[in-house]
N, C-alpha and C. Protein backbone atom coordinates (compact mmCIF):
# COMPACT_ATOMS: atom_id res chain seq x y z
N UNK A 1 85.91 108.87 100.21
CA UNK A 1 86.72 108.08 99.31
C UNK A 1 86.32 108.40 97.87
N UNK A 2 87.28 108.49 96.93
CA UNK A 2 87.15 108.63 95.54
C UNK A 2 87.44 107.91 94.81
N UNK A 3 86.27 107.38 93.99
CA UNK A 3 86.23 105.91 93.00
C UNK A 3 86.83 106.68 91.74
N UNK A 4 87.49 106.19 91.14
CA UNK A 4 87.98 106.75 89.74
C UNK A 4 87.64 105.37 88.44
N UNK A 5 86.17 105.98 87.88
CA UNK A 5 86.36 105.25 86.70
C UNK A 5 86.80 105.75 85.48
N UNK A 6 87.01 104.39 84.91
CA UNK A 6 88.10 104.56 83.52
C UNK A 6 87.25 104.40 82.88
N UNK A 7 86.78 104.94 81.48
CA UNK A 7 85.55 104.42 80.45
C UNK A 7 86.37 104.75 79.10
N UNK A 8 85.57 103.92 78.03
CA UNK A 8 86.05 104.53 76.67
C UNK A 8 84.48 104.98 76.08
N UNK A 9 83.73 105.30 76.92
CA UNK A 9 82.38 106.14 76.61
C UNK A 9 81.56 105.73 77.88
N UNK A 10 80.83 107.21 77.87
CA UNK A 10 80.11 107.86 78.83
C UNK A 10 78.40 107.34 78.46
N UNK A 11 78.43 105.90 78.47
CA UNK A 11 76.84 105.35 78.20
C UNK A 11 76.46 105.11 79.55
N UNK A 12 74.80 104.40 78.83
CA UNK A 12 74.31 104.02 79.98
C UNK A 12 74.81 102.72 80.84
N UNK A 13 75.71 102.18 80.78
CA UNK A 13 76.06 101.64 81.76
C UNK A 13 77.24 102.10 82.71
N UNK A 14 78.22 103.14 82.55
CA UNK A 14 79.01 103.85 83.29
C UNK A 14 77.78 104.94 84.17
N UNK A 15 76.89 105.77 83.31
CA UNK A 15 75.56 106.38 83.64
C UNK A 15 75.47 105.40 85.29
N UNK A 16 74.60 104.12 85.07
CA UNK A 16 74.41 103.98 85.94
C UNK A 16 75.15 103.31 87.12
N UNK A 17 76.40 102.89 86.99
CA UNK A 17 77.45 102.97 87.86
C UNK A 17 77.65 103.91 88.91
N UNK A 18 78.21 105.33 87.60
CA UNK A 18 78.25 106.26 88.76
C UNK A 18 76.90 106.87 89.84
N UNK A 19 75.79 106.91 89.10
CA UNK A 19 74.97 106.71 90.37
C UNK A 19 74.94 106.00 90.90
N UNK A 20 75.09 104.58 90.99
CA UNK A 20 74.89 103.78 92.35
C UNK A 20 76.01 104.35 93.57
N UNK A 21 77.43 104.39 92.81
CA UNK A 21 78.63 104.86 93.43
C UNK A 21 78.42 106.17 94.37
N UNK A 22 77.72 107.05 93.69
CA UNK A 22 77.10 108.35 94.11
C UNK A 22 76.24 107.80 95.41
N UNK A 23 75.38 107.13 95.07
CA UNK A 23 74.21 106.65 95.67
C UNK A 23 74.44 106.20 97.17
N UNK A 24 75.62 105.43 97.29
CA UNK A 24 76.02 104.49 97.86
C UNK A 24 77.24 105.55 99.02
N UNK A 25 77.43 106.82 98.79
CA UNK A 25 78.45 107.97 99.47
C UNK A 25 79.71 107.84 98.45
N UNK A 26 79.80 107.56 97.74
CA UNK A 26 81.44 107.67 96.78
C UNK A 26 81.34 108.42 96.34
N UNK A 27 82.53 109.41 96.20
CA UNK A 27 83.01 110.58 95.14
C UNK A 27 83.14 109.88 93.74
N UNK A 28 82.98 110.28 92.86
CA UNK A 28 83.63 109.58 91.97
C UNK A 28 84.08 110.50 90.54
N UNK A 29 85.14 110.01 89.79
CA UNK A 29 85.93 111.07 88.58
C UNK A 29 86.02 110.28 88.13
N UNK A 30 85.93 111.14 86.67
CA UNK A 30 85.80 110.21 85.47
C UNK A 30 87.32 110.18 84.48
N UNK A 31 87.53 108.73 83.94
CA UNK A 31 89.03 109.12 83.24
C UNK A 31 88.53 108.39 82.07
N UNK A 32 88.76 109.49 80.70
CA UNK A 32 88.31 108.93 79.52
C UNK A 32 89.57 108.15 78.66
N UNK A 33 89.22 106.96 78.67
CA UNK A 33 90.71 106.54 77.99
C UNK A 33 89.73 105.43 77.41
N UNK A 34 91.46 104.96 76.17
CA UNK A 34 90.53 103.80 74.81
C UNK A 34 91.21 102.54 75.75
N UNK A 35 89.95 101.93 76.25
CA UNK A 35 89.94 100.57 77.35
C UNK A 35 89.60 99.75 75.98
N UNK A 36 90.85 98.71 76.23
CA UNK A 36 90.41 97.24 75.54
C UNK A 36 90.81 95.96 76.37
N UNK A 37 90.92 96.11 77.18
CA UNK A 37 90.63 94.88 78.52
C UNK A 37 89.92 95.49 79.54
N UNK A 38 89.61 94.79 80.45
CA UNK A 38 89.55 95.06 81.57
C UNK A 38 90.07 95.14 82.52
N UNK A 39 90.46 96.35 83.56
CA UNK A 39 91.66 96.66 85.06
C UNK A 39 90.96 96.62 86.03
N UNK A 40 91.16 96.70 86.60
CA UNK A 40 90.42 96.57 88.04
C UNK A 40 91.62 97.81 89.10
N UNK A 41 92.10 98.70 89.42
CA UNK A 41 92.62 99.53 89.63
C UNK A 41 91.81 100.32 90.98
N UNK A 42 92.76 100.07 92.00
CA UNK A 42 91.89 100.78 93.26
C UNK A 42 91.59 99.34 94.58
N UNK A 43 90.80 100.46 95.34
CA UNK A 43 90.41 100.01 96.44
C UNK A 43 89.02 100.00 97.13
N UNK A 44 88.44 99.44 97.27
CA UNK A 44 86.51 99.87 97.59
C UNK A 44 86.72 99.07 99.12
N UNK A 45 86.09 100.23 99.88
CA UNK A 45 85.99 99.49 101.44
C UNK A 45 84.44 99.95 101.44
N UNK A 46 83.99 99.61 102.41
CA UNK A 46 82.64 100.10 102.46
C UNK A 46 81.52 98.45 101.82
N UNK A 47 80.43 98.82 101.58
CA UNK A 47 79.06 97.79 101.31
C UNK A 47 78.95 98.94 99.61
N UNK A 48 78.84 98.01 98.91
CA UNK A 48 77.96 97.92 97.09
C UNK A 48 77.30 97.20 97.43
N UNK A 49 76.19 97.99 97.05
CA UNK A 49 74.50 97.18 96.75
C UNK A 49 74.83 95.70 96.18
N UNK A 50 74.16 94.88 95.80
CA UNK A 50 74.62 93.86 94.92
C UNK A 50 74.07 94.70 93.59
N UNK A 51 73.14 95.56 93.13
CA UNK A 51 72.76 96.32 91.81
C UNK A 51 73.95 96.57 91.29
N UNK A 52 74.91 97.52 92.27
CA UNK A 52 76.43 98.12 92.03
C UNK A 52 77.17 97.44 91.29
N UNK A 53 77.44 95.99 92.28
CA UNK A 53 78.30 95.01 91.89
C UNK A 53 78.11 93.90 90.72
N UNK A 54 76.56 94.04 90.58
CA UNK A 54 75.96 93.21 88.97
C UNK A 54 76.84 94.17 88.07
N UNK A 55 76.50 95.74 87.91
CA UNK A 55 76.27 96.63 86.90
C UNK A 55 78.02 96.56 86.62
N UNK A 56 79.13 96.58 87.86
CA UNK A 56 80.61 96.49 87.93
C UNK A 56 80.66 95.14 87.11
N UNK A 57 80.53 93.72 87.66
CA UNK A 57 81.15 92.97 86.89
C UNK A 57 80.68 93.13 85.21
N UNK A 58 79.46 93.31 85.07
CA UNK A 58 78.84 93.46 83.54
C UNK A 58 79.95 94.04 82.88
N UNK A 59 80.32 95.47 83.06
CA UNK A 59 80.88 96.60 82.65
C UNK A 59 82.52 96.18 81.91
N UNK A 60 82.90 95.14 83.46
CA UNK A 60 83.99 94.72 83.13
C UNK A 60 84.49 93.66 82.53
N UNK A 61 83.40 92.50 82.25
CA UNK A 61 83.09 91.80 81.25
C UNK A 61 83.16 92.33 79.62
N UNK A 62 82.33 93.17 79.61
CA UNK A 62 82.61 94.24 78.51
C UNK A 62 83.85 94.79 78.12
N UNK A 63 84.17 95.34 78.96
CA UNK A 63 86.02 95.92 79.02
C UNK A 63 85.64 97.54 78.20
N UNK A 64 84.46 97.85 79.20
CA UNK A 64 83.70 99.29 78.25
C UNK A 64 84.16 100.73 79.51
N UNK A 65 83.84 99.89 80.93
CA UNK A 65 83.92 101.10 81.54
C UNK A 65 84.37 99.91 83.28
N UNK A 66 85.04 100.52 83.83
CA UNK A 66 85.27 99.61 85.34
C UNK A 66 85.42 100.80 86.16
């Protein structure tokens, strides 16, 4: 399965997203676009660590990277 995140920069908190995502068996691609809310876009089957799912809601709280 292939996670597609959206970021409007490649920091350390997309950083460590996609490794958990990695971590966890997900493909994942990156789409650089200027995010000023937060989407939620997609489908996740499978188990996220709860680390995953802290570092996801943070991110998207932010409206920096989901």
């Amino acid at each position: 399965m292939t996670i597609y995140i959206i970021t409007s920069s490649e920091g350390r908190v997309y950083k460590e997203i996609k490794h958990e995502l990695e971590k966890a068996g997900y493909h994942t691609k990156t789409i650089l676009a200027e995010v000023t809310q937060p989407v939620l876009v997609g489908f996740v089957s499978g188990r996220l660590t709860t680390f995953t799912l802290k570092k996801l809601l943070e991110a998207s709280v932010k409206g920096r990277c989901l």
